[in-house]
Protein backbone atom coordinates (compact mmCIF):
# COMPACT_ATOMS: atom_id res chain seq x y z
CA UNK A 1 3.46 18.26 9.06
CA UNK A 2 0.00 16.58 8.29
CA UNK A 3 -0.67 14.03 11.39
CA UNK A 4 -3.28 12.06 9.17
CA UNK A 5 -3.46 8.20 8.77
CA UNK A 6 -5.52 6.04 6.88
CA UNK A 7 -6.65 2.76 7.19
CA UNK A 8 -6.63 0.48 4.14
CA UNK A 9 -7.36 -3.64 4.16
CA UNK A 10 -5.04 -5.69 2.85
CA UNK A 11 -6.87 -8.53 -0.09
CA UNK A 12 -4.51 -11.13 1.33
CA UNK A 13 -2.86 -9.59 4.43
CA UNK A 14 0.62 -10.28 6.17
CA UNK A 15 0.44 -14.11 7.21
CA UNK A 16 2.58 -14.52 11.45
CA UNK A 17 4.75 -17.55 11.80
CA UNK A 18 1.42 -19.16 13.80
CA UNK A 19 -0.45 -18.52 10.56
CA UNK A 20 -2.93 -15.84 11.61
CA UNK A 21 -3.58 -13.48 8.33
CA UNK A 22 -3.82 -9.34 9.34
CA UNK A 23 -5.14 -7.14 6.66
CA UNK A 24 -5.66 -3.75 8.48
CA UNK A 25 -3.15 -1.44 8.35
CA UNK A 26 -2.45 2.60 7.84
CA UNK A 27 -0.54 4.99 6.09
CA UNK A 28 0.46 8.49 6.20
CA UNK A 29 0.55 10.67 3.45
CA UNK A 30 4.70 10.84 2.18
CA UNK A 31 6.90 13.78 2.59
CA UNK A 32 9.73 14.55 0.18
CA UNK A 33 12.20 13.22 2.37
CA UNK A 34 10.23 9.81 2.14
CA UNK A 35 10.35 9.84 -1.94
CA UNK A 36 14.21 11.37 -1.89
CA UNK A 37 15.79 9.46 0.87
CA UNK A 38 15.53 6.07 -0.88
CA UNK A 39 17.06 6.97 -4.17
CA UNK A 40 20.35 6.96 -2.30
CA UNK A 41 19.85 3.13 -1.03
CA UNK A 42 22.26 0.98 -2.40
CA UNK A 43 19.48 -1.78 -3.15
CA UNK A 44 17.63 1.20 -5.27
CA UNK A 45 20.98 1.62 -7.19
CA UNK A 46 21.28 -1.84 -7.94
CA UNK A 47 17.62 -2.57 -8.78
CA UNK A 48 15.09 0.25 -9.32
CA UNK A 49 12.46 -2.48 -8.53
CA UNK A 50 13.43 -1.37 -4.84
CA UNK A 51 12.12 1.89 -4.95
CA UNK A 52 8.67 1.48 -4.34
CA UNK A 53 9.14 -1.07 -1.37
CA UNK A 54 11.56 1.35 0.46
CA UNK A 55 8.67 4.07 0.04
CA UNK A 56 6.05 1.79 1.75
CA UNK A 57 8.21 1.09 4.48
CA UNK A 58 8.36 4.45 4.82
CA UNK A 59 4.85 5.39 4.73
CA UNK A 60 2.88 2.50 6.57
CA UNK A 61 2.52 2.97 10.10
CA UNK A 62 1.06 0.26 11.32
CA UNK A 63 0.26 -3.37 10.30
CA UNK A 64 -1.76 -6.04 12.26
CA UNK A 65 -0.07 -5.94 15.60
CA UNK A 66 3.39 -4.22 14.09
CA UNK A 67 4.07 -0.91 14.97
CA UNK A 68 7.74 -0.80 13.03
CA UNK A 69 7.40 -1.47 9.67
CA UNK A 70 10.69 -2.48 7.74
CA UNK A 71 11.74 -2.95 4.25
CA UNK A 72 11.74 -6.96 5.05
CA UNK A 73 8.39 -6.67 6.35
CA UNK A 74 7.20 -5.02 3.16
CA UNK A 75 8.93 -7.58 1.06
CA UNK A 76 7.15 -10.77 2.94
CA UNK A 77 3.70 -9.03 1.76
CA UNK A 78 1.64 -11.14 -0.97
CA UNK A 79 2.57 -9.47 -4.46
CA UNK A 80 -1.18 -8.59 -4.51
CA UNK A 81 -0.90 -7.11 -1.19
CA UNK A 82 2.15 -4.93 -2.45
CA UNK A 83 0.19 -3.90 -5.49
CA UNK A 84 -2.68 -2.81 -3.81
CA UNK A 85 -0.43 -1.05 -1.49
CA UNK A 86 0.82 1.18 -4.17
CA UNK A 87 -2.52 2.19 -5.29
CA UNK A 88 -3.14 3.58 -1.99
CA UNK A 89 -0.05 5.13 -2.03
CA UNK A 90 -0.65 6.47 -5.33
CA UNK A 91 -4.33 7.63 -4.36
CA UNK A 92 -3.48 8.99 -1.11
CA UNK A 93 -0.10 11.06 -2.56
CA UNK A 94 -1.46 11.98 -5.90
CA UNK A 95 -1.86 15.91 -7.24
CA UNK A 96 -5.29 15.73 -8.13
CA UNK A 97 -6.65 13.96 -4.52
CA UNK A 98 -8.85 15.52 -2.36
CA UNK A 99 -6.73 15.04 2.00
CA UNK A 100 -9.39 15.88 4.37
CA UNK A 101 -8.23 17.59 6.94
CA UNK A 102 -6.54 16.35 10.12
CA UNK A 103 -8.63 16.30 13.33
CA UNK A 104 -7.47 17.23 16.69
CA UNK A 105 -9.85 15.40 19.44
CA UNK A 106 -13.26 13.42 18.21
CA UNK A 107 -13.02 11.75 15.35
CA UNK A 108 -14.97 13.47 12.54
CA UNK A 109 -17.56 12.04 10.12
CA UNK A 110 -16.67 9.90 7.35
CA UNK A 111 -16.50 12.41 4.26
CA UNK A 112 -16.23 11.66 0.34
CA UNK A 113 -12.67 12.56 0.78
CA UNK A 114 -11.18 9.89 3.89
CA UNK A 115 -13.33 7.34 1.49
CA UNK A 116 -11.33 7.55 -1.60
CA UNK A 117 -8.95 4.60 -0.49
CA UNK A 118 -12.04 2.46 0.07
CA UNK A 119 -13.70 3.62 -3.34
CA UNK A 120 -10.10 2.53 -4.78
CA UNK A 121 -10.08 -1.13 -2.88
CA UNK A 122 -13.42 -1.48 -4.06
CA UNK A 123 -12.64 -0.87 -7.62
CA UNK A 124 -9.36 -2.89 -8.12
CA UNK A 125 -11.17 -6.05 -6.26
CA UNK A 126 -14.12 -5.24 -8.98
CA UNK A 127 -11.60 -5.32 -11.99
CA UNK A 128 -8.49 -7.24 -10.19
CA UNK A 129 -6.34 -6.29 -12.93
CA UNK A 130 -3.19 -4.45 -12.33
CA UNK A 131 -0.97 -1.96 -14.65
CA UNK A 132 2.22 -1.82 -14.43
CA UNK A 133 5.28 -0.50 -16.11
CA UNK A 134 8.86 -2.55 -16.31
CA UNK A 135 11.60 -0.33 -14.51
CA UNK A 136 14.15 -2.08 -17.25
CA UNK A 137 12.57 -2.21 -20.57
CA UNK A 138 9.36 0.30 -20.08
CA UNK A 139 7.37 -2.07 -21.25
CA UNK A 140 3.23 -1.87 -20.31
CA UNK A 141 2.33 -4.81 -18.49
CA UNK A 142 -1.19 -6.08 -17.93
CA UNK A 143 -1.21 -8.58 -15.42
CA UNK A 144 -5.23 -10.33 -14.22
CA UNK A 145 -5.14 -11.21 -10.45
CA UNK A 146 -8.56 -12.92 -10.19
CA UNK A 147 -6.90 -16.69 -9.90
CA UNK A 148 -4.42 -15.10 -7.02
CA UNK A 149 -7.47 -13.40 -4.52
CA UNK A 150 -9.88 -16.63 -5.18
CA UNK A 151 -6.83 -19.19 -4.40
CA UNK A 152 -5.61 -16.50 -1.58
CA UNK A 153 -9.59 -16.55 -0.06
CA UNK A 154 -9.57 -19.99 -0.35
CA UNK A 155 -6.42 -20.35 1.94
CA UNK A 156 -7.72 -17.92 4.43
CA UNK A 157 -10.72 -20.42 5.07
């Protein structure tokens, strides 16, 4: 089993009940059990929308001060948050990406590798536009988040 995390930073970040915003977070790349297990949920059955949230809870390992993440916890995430999320997910889990490899002791040096996530936030708060695909009709859907991260700044000020 790979023992790696990665950090990411949320755009909007998981808001407390006192109203304090945290953005850092980390994940672990998935196992098959993690991408398996929640095909069998009940909610997954009933919506296929599901899927992807039950993954993340799955997969983050830490949030602001929370060290259990749950499926509820997920779901009270900004839909920017959640989208960005999923691009991690996708970046850190994908065929083609480059894992450095886990180290035991001092941390080692940055290398082009642990940066892909970062290269990834940087480019989706450059364009801010999201693909994504309709689990019901298949349908390609375009959707431009630049009004939600300005009014979501805004709010954090």
């Amino acid at each position: 089993m790979i023992a790696a995390e990665y950090t990411f930073t949320l755009p909007v970040g998981l808001v407390s009940p006192d109203g304090r915003a945290f953005q850092q977070g980390g994940m672990r790349l998935a196992t098959a059990l993690d991408e398996i297990e929640p095909m069998g949920d009940p909610r997954v059955r009933a919506n296929e929308a599901y899927y992807g949230l039950l993954v993340l809870a799955r997969v983050i390992t830490w949030l602001g001060p929370y060290r259990t993440i749950t499926p509820e916890l997920v779901s009270s995430l900004a839909a920017l948050d959640f989208s960005y999320l999923q691009q991690v997910y996708s970046n850190l889990n994908s065929a083609g990406a480059r894992m450095p490899q886990p180290s035991f002791g001092a941390p080692a040096p940055a290398s082009a590798a642990m940066q892909e996530p970062r290269r990834a936030e940087s480019q989706f708060m450059e364009t801010r536009l999201i693909e994504t695909q309709c689990p019901h009709c298949q349908a390609i859907l375009e959707l431009d988040l630049s009004q939600g991260i300005e009014a979501a700044a805004g709010e954090m000020q």
